[in-house]
Protein backbone atom coordinates (compact mmCIF):
# COMPACT_ATOMS: atom_id res chain seq x y z
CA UNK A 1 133.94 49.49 96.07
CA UNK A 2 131.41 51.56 94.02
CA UNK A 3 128.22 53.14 94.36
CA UNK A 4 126.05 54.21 92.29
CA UNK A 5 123.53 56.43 92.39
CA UNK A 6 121.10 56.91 89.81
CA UNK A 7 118.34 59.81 90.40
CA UNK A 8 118.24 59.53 93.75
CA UNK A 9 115.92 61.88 96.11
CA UNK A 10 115.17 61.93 99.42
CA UNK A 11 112.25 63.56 101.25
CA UNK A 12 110.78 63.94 104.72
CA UNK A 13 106.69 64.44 104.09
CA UNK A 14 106.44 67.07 101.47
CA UNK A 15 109.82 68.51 101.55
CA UNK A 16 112.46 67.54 99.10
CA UNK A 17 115.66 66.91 100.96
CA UNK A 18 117.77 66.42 97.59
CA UNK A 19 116.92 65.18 94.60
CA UNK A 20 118.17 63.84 91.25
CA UNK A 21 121.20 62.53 92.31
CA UNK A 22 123.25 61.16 89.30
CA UNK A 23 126.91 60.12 90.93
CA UNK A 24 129.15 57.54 91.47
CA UNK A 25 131.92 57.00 94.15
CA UNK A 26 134.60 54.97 93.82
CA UNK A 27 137.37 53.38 95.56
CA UNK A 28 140.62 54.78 95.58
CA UNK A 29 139.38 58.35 95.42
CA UNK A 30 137.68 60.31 98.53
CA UNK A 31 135.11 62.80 98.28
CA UNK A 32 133.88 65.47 100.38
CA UNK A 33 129.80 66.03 100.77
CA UNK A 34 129.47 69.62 101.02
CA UNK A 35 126.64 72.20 102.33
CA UNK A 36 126.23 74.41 104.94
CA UNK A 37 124.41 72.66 108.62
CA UNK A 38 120.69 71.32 107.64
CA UNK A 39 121.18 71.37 104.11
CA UNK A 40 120.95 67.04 103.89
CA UNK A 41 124.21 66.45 103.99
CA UNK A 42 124.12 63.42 106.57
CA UNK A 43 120.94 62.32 104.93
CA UNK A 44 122.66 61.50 102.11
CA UNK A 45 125.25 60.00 104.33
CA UNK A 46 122.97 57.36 105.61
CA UNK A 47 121.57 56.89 102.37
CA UNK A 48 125.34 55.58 101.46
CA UNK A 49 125.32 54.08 104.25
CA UNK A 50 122.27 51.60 103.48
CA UNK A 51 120.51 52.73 106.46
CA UNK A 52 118.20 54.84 104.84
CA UNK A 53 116.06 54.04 101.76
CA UNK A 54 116.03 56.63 98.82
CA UNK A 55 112.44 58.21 98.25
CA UNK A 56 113.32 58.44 94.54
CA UNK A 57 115.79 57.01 92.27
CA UNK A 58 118.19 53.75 92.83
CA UNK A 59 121.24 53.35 95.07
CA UNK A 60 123.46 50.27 94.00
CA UNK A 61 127.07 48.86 95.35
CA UNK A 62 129.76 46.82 93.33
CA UNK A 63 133.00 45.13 94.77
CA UNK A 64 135.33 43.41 92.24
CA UNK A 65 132.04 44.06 90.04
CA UNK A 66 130.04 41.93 91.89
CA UNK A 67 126.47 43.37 93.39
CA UNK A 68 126.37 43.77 97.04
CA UNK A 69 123.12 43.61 98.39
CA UNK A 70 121.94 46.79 100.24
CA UNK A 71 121.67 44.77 103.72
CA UNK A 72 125.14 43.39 103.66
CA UNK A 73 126.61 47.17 103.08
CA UNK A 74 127.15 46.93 106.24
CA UNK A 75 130.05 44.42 106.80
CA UNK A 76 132.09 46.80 104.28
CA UNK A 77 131.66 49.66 106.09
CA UNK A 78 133.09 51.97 109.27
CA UNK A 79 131.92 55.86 110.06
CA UNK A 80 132.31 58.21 112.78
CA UNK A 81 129.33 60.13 112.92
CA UNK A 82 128.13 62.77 115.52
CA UNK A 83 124.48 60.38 115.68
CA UNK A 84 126.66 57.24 116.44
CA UNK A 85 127.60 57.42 120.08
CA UNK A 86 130.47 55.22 121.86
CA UNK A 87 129.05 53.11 124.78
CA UNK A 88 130.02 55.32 127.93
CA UNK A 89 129.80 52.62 130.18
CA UNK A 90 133.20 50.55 128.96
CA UNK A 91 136.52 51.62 129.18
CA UNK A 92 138.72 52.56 126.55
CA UNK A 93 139.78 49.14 126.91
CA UNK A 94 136.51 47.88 126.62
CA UNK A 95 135.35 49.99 123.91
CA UNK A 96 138.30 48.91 121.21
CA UNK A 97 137.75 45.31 122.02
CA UNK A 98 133.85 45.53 121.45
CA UNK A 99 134.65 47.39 118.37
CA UNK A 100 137.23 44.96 117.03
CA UNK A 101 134.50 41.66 117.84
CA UNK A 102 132.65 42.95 114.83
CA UNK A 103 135.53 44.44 112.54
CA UNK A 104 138.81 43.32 111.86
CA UNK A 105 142.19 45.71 112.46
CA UNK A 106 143.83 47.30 109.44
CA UNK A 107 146.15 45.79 108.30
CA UNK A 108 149.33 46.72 110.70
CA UNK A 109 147.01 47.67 113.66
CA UNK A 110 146.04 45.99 117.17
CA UNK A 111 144.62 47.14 120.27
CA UNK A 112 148.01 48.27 121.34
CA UNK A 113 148.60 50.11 117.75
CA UNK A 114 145.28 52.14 118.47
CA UNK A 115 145.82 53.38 122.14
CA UNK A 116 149.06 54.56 120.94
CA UNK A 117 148.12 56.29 118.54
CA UNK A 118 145.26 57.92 120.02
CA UNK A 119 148.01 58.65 122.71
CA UNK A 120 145.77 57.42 125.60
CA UNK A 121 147.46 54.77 127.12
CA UNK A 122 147.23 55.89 130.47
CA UNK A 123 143.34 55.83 129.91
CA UNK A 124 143.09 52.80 128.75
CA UNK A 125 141.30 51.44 131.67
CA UNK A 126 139.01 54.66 132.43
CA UNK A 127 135.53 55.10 131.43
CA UNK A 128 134.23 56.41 128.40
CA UNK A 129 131.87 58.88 130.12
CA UNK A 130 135.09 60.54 131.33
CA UNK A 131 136.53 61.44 128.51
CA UNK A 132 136.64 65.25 127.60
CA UNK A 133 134.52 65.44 123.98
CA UNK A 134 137.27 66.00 122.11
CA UNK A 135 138.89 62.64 123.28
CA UNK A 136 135.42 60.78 122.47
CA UNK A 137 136.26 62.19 118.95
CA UNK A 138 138.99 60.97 118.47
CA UNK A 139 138.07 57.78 119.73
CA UNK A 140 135.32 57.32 117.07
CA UNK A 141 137.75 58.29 114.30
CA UNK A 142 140.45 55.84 114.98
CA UNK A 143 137.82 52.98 115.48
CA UNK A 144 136.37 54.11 112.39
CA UNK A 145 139.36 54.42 109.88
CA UNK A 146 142.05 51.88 111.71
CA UNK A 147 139.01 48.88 110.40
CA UNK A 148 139.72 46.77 107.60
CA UNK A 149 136.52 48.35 105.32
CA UNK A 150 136.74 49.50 102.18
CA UNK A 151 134.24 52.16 102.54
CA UNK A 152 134.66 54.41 105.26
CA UNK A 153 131.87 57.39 106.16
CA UNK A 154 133.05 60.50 107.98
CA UNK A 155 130.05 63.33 109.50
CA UNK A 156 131.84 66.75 110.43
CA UNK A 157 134.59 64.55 111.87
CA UNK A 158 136.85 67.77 113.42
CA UNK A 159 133.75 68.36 115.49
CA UNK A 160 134.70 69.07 118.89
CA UNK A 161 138.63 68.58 117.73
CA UNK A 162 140.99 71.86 118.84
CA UNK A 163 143.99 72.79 116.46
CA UNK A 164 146.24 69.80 117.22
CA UNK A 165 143.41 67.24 117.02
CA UNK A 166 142.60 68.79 113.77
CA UNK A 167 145.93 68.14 112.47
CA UNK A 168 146.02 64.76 114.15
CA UNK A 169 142.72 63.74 112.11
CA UNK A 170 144.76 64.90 109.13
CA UNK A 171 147.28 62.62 109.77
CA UNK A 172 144.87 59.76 110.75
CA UNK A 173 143.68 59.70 107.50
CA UNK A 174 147.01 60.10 105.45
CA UNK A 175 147.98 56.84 107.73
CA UNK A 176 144.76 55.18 106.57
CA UNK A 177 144.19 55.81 103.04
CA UNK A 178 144.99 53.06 100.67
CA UNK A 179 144.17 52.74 97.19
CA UNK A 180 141.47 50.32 97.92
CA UNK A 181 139.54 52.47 100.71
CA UNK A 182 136.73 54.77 99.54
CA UNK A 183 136.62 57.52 102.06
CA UNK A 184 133.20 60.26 101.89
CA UNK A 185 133.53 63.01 104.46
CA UNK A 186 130.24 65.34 105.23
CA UNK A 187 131.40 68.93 105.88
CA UNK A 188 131.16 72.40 105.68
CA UNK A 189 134.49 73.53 106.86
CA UNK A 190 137.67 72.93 103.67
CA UNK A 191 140.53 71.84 106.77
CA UNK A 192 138.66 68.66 106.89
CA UNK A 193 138.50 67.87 103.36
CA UNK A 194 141.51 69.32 102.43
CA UNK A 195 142.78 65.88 101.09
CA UNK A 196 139.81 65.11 98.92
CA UNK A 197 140.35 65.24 95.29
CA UNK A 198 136.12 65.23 94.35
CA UNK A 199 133.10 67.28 95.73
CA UNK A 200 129.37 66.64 95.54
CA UNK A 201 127.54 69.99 96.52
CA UNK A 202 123.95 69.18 97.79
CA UNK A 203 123.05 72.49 97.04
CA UNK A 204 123.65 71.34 93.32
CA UNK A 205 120.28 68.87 94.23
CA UNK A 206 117.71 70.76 95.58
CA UNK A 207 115.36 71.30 92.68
């Protein structure tokens, strides 16, 4: 996967969110989206994402250098965002097998491979809406990286995470990386981007 972004702004009204975005992501590599809290970070995120149209500029994505259209970004993709919310009716149960109607497992991952390792099997069968938030976290990160996508979109992902479910993302991700993936976290704190070998500032884009 590839995208490419060629002056790309974004702006709500009058304000300039970020603009003159010249970058391009590709697979293989992750990157890290940095800025301190309100600076656009998820913005651009969504942009990425195809769910929200630059104001300026061109966004444009390439798989085995073929064009995929903007609408079917979608089908490549899994995040974990604080704006995307798990369903708090279903159970765990519930949840994984709702996720997994729409996306297939990663390669060496079932149902049984993801309770494990979120280390909830004797959950399995409670309610979402139980969960502390930390365990909804960690729900939405092994949905989100244990699908077969190439591109994979992380927003402050250690949010509501103590030490150990810190290191546990950490290790989530080491699991999950393979040279194909294209991982882009959104953070302002380096322990969750410690394994990213490029950075896109969006203070860098602000005038």
């Amino acid at each position: 996967m590839k995208i490419i972004l060629t002056d790309v702004g974004r702006r709500y009204n009058r304000e300039w969110i970020f603009k003159h975005i010249n970058y391009v992501f590709e697979s293989g590599r992750s990157y890290a989206i940095l800025g301190p809290n309100g600076s656009g970070k998820s913005t651009l995120l969504k942009v990425l994402s195809g769910s929200l149209t630059p104001s300026a500029g061109n966004i444009s994505f390439e798989l085995n250098d073929k064009t995929v259209e903007v609408e079917k970004i979608f089908e490549y993709l899994s995040l974990a965002t604080p704006y995307v919310e798990l369903i708090e009716e279903f159970t765990l149960r519930e949840q994984i097998q709702f996720h997994f109607k729409f996306k297939k497992y990663l390669t060496g991952y079932s149902e049984r491979e993801v309770v494990h390792l979120l280390g909830l099997e004797n959950a399995i069968d409670k309610e979402i809406k139980y969960f502390s938030s930390g365990m909804k976290q960690r729900v939405k990160l092994a949905l989100a990286c244990c699908s077969d996508s190439t591109l994979v979109l992380l927003d402050e992902p250690t949010s509501n995470l103590d030490r150990a479910g810190e290191e546990w993302y950490l290790a989530l991700v080491d699991k999950t990386k393979q040279a194909d993936r294209l991982f882009i976290i959104c953070s302002n704190q380096e322990k969750e981007y410690l394994f990213c070998d490029q950075t896109l500032s969006i203070s860098d884009y602000k005038s």
